[in-house]
C-alpha atoms as a PDB file:
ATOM      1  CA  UNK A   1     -34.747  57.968-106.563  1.00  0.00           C
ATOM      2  CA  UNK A   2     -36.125  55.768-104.509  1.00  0.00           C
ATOM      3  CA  UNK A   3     -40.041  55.876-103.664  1.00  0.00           C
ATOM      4  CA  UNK A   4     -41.316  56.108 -99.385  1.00  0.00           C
ATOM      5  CA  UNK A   5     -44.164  53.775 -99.215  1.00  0.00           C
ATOM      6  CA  UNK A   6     -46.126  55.028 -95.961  1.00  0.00           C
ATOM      7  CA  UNK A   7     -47.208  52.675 -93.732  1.00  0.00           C
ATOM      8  CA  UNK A   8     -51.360  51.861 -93.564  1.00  0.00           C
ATOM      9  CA  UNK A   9     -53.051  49.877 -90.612  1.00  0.00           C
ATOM     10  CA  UNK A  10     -56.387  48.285 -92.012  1.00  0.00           C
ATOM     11  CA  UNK A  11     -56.242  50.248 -94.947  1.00  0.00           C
ATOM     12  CA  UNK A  12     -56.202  54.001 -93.304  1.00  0.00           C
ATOM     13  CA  UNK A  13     -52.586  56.191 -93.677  1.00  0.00           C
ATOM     14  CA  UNK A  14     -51.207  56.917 -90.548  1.00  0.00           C
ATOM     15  CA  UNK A  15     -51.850  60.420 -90.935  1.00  0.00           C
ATOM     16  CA  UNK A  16     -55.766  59.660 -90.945  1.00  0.00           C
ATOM     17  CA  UNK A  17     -54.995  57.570 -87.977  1.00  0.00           C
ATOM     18  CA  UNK A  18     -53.515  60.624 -86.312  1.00  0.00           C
ATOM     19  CA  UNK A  19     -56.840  62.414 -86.983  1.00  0.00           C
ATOM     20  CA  UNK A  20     -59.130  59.763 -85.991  1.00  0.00           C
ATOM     21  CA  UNK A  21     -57.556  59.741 -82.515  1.00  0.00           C
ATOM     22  CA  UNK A  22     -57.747  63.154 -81.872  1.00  0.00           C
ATOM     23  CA  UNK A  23     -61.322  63.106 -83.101  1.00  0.00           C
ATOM     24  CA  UNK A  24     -61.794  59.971 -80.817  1.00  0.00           C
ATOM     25  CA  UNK A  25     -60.038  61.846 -77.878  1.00  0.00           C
ATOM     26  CA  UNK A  26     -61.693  65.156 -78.375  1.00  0.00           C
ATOM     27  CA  UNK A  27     -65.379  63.318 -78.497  1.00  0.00           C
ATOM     28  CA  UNK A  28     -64.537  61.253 -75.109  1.00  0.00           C
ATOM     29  CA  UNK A  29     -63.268  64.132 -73.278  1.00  0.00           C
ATOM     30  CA  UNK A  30     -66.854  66.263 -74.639  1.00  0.00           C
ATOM     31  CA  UNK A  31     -68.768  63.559 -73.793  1.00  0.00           C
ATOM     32  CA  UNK A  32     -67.454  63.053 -70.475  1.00  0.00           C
ATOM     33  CA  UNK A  33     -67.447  66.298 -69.625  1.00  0.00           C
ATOM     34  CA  UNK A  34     -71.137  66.635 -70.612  1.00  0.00           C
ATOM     35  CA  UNK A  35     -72.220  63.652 -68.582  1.00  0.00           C
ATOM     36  CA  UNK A  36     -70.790  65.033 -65.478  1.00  0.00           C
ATOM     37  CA  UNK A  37     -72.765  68.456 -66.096  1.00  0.00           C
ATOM     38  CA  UNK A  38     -75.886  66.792 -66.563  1.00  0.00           C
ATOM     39  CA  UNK A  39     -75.562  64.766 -63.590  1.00  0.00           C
ATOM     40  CA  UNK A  40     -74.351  67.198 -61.391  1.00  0.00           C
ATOM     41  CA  UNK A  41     -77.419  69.527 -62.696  1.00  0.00           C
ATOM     42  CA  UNK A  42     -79.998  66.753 -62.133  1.00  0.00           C
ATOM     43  CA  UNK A  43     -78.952  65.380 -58.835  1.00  0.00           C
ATOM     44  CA  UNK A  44     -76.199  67.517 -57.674  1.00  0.00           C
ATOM     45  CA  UNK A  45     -73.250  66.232 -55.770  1.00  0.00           C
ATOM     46  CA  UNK A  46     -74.315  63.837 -53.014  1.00  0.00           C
ATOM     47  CA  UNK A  47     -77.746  65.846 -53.058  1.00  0.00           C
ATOM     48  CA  UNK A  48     -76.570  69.219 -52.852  1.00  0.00           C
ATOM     49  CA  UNK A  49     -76.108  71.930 -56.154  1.00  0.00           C
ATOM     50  CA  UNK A  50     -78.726  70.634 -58.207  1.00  0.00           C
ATOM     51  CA  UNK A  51     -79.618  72.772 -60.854  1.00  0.00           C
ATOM     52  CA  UNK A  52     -81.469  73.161 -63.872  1.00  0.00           C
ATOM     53  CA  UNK A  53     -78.716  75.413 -65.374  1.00  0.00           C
ATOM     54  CA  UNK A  54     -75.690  73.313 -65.197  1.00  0.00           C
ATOM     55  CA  UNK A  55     -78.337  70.725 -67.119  1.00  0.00           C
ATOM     56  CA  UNK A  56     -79.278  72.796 -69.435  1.00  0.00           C
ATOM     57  CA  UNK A  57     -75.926  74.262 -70.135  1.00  0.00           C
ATOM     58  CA  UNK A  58     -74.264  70.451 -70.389  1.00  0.00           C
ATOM     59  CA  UNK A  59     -76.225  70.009 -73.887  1.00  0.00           C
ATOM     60  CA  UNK A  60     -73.814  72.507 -74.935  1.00  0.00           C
ATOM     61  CA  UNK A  61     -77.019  73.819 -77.126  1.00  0.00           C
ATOM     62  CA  UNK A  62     -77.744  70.721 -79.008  1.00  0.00           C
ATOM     63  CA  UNK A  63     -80.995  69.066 -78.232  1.00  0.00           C
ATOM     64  CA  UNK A  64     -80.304  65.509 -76.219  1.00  0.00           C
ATOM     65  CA  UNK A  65     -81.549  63.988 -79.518  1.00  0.00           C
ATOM     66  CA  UNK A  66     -78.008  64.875 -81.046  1.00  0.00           C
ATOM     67  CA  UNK A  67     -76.133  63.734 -77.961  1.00  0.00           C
ATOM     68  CA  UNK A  68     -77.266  60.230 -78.523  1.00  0.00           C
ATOM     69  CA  UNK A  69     -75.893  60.315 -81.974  1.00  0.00           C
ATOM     70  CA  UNK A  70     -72.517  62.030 -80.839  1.00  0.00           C
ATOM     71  CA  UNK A  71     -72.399  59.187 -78.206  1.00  0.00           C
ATOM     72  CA  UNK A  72     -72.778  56.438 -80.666  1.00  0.00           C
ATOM     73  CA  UNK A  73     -69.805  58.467 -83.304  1.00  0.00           C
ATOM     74  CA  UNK A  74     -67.702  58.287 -79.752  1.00  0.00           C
ATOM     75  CA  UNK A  75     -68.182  54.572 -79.063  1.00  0.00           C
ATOM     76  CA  UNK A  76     -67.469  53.727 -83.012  1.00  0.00           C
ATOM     77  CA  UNK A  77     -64.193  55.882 -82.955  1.00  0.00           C
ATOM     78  CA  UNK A  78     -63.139  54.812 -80.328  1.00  0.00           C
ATOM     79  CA  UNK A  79     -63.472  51.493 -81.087  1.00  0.00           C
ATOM     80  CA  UNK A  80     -61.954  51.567 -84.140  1.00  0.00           C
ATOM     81  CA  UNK A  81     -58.883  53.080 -82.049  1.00  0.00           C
ATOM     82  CA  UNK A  82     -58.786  50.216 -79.978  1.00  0.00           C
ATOM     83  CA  UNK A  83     -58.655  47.263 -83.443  1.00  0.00           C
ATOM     84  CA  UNK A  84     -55.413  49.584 -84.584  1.00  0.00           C
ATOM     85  CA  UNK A  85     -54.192  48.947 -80.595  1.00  0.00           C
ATOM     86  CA  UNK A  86     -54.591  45.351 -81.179  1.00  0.00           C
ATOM     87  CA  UNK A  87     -53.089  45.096 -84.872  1.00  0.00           C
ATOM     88  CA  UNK A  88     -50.055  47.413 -83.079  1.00  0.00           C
ATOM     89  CA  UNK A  89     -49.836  44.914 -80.197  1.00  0.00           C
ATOM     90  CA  UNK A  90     -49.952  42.241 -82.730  1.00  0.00           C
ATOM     91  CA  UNK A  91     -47.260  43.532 -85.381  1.00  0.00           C
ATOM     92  CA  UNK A  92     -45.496  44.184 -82.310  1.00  0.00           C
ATOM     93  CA  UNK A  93     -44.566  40.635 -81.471  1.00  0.00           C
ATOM     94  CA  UNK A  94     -44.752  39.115 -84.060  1.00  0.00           C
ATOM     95  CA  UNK A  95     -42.296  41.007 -85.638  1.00  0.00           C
ATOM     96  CA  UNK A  96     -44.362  40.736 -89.056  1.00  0.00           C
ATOM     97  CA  UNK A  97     -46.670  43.634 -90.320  1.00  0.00           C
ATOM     98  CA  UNK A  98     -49.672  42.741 -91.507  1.00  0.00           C
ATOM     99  CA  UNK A  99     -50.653  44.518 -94.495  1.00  0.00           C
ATOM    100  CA  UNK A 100     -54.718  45.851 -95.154  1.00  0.00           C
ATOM    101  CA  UNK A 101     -56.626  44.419 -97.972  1.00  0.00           C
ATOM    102  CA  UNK A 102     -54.196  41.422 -97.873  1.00  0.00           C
ATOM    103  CA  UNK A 103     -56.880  39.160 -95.335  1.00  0.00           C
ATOM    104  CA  UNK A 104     -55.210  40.393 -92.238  1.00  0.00           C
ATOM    105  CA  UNK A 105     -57.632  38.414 -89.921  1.00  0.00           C
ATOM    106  CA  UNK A 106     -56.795  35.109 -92.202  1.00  0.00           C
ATOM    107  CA  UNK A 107     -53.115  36.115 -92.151  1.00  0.00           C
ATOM    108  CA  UNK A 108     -53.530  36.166 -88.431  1.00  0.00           C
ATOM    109  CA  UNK A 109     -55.702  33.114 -88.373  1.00  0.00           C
ATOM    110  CA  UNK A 110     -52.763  31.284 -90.011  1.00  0.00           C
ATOM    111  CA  UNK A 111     -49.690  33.155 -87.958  1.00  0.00           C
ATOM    112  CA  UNK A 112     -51.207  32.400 -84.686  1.00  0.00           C
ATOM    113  CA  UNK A 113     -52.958  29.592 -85.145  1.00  0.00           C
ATOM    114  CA  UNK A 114     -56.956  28.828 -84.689  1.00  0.00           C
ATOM    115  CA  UNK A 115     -57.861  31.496 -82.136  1.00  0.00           C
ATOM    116  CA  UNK A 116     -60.982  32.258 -83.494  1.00  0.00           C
END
């Protein structure tokens, strides 16, 4: 019987991957959609529909305190998302996969020369 060994990028299954972009997705699009609430509430669109309701209702009733943190959880996701998009783009054409916990950024030092 022979064993499947599933494939990790920097250590993380692909499953947890999947999960980590949907988190990372889901945050952005809250986020996003937040900002444009509280904008629109504060200074309306080009002047006109200001209102303190559409503000209030973009904190989605969490203080702004919490918004800052959710902010900074969206930025590190996302982030994260985008070193597995280079690692991709990198195993990609190479042709070679690099393999987590085995010095990928030396392994890539010495497969692509000194680039950093």
């Amino acid at each position: 019987m022979t064993q499947v060994v599933e494939r990790k990028v920097l250590g993380m299954k692909i499953s947890t991957w999947d999960t980590i972009e949907l988190v990372s997705l889901a945050l952005a699009a809250t986020i996003g959609a937040r900002e444009a609430l509280d904008t629109v509430g504060d200074r309306g669109i080009f002047g006109r529909g200001k209102s303190k309701k559409v503000a209030n209702l973009s904190r989605l009733g969490l203080p702004r305190k919490y918004w800052r943190e959710i902010n900074t959880l969206g930025t590190a996701l996302g982030s994260l998302v985008l070193l597995k998009a280079v690692v991709d783009t990198m195993e990609a054409r190479s042709g070679k996969e690099y393999l987590p916990g085995r010095g990928m950024l030396l392994r890539t030092k010495s497969s692509f020369g000194n680039v950093f």
